[in-house]
PDB file of N, CA and C in Angstrom:
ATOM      1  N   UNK A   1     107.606  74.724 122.507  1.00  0.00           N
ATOM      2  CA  UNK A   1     106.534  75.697 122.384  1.00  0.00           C
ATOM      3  C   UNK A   1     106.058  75.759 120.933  1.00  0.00           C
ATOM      4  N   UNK A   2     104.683  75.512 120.358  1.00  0.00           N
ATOM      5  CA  UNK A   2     103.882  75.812 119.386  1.00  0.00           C
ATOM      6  C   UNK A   2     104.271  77.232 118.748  1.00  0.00           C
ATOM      7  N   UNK A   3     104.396  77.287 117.100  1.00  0.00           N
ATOM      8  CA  UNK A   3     105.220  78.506 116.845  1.00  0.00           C
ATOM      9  C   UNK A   3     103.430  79.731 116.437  1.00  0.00           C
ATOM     10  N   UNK A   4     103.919  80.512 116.810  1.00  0.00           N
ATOM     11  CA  UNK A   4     102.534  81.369 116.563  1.00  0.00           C
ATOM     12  C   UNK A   4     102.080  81.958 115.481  1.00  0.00           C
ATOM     13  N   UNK A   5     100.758  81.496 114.624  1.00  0.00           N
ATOM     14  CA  UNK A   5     100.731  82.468 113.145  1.00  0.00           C
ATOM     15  C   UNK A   5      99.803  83.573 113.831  1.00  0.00           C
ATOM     16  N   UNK A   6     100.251  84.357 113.072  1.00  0.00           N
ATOM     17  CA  UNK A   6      99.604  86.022 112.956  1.00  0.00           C
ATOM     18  C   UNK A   6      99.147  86.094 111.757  1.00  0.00           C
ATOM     19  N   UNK A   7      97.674  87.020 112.103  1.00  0.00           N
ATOM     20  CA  UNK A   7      97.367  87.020 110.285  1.00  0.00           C
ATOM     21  C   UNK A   7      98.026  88.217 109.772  1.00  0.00           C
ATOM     22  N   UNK A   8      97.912  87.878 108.268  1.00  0.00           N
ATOM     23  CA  UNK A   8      98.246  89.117 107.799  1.00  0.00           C
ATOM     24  C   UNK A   8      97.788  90.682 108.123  1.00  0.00           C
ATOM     25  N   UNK A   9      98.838  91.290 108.245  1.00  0.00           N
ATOM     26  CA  UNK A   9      98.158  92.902 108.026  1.00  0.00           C
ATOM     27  C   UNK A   9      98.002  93.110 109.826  1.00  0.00           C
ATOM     28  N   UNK A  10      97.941  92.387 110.678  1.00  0.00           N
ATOM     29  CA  UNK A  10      97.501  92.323 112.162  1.00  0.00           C
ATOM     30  C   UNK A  10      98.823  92.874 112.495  1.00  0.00           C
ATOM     31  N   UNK A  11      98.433  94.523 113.357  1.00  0.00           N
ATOM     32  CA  UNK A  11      99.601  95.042 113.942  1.00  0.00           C
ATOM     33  C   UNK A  11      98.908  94.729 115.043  1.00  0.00           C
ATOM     34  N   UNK A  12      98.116  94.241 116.029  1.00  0.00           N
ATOM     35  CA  UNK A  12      97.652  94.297 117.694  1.00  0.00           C
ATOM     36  C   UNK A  12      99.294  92.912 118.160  1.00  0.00           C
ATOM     37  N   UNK A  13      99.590  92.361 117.742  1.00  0.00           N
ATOM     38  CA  UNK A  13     100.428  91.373 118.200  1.00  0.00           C
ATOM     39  C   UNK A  13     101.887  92.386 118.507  1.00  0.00           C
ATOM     40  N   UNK A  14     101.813  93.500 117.898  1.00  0.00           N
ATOM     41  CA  UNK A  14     103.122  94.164 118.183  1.00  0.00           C
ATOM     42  C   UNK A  14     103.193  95.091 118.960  1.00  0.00           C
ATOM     43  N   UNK A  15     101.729  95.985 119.111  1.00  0.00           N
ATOM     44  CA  UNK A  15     101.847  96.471 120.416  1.00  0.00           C
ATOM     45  C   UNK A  15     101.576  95.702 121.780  1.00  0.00           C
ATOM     46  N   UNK A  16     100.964  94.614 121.777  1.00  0.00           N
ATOM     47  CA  UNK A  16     100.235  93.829 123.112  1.00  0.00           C
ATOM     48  C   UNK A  16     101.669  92.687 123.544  1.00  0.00           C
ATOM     49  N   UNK A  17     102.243  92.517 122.853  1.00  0.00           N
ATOM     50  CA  UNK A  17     102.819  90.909 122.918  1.00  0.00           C
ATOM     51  C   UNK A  17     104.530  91.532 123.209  1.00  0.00           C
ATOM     52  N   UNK A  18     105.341  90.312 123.804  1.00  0.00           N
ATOM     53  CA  UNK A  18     106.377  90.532 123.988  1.00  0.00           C
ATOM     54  C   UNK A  18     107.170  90.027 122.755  1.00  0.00           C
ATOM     55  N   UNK A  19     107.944  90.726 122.203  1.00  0.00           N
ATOM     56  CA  UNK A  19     108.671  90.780 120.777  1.00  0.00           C
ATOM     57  C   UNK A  19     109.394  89.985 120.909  1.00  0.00           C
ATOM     58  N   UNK A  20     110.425  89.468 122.075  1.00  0.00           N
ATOM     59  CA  UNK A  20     110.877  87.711 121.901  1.00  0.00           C
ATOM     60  C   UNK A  20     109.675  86.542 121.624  1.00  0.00           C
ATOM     61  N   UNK A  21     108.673  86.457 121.731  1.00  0.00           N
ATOM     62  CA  UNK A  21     107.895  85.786 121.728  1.00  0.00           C
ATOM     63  C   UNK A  21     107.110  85.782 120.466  1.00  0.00           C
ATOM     64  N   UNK A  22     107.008  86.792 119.243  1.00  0.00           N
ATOM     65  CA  UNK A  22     106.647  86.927 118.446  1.00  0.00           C
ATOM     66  C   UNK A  22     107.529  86.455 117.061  1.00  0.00           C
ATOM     67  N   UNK A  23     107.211  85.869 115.908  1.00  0.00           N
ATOM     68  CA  UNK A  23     108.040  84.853 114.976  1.00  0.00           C
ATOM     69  C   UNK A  23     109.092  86.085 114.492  1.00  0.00           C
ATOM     70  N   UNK A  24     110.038  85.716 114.015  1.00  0.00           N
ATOM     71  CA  UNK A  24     110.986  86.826 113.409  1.00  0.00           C
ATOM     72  C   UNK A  24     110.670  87.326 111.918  1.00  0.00           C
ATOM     73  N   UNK A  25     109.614  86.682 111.230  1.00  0.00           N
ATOM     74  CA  UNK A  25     109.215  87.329 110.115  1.00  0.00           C
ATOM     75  C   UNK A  25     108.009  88.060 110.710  1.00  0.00           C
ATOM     76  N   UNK A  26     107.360  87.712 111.400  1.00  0.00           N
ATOM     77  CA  UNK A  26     106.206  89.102 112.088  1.00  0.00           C
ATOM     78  C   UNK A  26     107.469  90.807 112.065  1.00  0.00           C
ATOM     79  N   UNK A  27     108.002  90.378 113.017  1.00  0.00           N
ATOM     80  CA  UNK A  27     109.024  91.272 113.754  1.00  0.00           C
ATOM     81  C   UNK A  27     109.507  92.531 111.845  1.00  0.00           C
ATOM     82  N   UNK A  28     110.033  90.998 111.297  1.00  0.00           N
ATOM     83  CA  UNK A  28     110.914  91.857 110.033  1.00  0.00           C
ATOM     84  C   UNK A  28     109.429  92.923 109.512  1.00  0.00           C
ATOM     85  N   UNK A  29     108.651  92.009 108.996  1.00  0.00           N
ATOM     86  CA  UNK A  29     107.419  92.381 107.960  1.00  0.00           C
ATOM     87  C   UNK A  29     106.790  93.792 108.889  1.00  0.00           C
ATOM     88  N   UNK A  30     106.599  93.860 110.155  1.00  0.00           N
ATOM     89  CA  UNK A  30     106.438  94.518 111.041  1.00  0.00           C
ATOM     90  C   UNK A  30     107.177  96.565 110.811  1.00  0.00           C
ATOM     91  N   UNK A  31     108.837  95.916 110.636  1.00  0.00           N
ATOM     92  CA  UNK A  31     109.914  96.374 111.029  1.00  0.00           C
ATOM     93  C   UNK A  31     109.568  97.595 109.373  1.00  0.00           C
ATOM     94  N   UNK A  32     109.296  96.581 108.391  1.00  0.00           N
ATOM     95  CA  UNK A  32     109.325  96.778 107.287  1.00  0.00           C
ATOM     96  C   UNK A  32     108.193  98.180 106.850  1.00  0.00           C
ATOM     97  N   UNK A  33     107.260  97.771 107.547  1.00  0.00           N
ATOM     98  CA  UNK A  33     105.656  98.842 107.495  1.00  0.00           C
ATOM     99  C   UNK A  33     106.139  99.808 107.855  1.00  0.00           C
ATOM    100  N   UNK A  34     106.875  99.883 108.896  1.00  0.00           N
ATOM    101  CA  UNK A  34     107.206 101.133 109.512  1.00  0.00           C
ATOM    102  C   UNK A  34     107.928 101.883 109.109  1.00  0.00           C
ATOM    103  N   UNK A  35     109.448 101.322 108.277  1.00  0.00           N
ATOM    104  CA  UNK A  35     110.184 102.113 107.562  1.00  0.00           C
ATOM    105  C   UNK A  35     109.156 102.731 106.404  1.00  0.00           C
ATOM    106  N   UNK A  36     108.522 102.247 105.801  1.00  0.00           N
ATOM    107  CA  UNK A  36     107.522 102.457 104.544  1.00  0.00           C
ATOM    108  C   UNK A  36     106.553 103.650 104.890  1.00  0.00           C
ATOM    109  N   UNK A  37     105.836 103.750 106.077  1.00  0.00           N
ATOM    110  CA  UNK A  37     104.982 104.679 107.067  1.00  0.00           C
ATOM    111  C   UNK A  37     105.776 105.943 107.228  1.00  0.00           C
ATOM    112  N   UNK A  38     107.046 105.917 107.832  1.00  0.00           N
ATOM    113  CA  UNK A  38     107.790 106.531 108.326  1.00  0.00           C
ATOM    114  C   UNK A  38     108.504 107.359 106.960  1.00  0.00           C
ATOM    115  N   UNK A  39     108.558 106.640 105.868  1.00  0.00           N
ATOM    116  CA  UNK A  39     109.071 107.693 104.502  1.00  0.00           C
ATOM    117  C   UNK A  39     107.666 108.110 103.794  1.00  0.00           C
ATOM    118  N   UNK A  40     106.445 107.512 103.801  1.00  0.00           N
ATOM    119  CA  UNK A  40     105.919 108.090 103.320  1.00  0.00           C
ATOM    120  C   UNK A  40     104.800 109.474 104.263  1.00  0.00           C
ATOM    121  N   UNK A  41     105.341 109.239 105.419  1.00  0.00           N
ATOM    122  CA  UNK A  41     104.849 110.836 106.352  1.00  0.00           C
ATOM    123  C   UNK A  41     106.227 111.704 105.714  1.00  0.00           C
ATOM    124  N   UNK A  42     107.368 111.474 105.245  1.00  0.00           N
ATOM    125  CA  UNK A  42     108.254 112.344 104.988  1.00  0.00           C
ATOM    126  C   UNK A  42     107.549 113.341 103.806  1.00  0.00           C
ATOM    127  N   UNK A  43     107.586 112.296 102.665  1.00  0.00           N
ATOM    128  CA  UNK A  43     107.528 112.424 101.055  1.00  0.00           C
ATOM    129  C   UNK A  43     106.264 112.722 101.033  1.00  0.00           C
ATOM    130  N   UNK A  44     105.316 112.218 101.835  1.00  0.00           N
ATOM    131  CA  UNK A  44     103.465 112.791 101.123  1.00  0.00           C
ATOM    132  C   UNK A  44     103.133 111.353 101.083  1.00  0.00           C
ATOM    133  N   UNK A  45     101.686 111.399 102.140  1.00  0.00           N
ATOM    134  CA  UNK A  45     101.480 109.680 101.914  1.00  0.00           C
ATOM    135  C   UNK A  45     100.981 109.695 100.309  1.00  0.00           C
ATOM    136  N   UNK A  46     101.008 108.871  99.809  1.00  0.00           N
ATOM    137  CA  UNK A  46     100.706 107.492  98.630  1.00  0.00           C
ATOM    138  C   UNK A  46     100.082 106.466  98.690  1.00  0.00           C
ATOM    139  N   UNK A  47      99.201 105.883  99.628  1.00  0.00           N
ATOM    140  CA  UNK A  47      98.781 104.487  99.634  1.00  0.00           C
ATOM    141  C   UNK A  47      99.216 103.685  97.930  1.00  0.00           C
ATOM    142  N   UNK A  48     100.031 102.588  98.574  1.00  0.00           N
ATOM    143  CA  UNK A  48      99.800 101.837  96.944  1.00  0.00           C
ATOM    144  C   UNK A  48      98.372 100.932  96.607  1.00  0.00           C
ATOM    145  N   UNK A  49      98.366 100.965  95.504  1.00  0.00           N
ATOM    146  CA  UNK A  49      96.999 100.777  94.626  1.00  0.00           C
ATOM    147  C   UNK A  49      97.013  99.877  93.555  1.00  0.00           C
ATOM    148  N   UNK A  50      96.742  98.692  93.520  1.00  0.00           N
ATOM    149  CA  UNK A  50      96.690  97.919  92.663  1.00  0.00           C
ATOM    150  C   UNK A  50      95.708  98.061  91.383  1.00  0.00           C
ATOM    151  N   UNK A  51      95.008  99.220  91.265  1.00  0.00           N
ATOM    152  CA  UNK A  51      94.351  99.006  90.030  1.00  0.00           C
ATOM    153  C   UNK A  51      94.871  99.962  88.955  1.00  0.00           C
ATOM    154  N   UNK A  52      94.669  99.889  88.241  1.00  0.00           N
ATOM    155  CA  UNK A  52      95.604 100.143  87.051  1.00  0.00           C
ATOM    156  C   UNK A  52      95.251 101.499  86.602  1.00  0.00           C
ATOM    157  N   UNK A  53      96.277 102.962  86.543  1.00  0.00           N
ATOM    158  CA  UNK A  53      95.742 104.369  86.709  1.00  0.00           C
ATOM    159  C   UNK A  53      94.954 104.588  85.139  1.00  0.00           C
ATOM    160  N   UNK A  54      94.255 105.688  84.996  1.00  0.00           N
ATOM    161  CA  UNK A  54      93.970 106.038  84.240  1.00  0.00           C
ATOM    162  C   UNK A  54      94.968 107.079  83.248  1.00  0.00           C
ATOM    163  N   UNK A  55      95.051 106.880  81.889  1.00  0.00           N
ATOM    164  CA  UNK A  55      96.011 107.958  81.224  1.00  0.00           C
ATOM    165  C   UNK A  55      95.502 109.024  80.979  1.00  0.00           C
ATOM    166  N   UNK A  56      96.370 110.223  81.205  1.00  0.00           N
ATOM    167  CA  UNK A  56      95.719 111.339  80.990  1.00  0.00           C
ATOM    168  C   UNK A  56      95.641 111.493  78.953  1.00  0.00           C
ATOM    169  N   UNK A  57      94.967 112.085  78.460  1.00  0.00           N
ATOM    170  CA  UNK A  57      94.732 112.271  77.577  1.00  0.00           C
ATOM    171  C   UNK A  57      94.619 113.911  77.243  1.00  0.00           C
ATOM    172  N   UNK A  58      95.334 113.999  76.429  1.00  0.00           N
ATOM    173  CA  UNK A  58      95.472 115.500  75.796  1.00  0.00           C
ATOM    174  C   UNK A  58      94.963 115.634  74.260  1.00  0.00           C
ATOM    175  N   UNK A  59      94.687 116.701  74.136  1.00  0.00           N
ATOM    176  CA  UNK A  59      94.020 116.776  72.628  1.00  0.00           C
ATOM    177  C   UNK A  59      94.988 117.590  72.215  1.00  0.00           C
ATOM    178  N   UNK A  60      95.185 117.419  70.739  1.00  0.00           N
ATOM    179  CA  UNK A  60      96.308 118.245  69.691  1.00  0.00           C
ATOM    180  C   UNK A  60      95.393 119.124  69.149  1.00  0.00           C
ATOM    181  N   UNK A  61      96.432 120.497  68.566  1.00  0.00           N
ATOM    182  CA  UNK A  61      95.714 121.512  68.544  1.00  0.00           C
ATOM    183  C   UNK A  61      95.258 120.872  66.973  1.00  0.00           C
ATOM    184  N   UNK A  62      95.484 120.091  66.579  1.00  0.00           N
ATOM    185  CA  UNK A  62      94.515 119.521  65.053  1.00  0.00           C
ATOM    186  C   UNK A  62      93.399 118.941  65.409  1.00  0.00           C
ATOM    187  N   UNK A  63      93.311 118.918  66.205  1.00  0.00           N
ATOM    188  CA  UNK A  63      91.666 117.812  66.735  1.00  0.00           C
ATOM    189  C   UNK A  63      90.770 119.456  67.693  1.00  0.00           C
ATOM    190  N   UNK A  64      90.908 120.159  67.855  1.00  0.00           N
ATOM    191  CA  UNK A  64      90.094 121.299  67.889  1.00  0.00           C
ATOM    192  C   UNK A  64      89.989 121.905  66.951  1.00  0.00           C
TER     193      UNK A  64
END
């Protein structure tokens, strides 16, 4: 049997498809979102963000 790619980021293969039949890094990477989903409904979602934050900046009471 032909081994199956999934694209990235594609959860429809995990609800529709039978999970023996799906590659075992789908399954892990899968397995993985969910623990991540599942702590961040605990803690306060966060989406991570690749662009780089802004610093806050404070003024000293010598510069007023």
């Amino acid at each position: 049997m032909k081994k199956r790619r999934i694209k990235h980021n594609n959860l429809l293969p995990w609800f529709t498809d039978d999970h023996k039949l799906l590659p075992a890094s789908y399954i892990k990477s899968c397995q993985e979102f969910f623990t991540w989903l599942d702590k961040s409904n605990q803690d306060g979602f966060r989406a991570p963000s690749h662009k780089p934050q802004a610093h806050k900046i404070t003024r000293s009471q010598d510069d007023k």
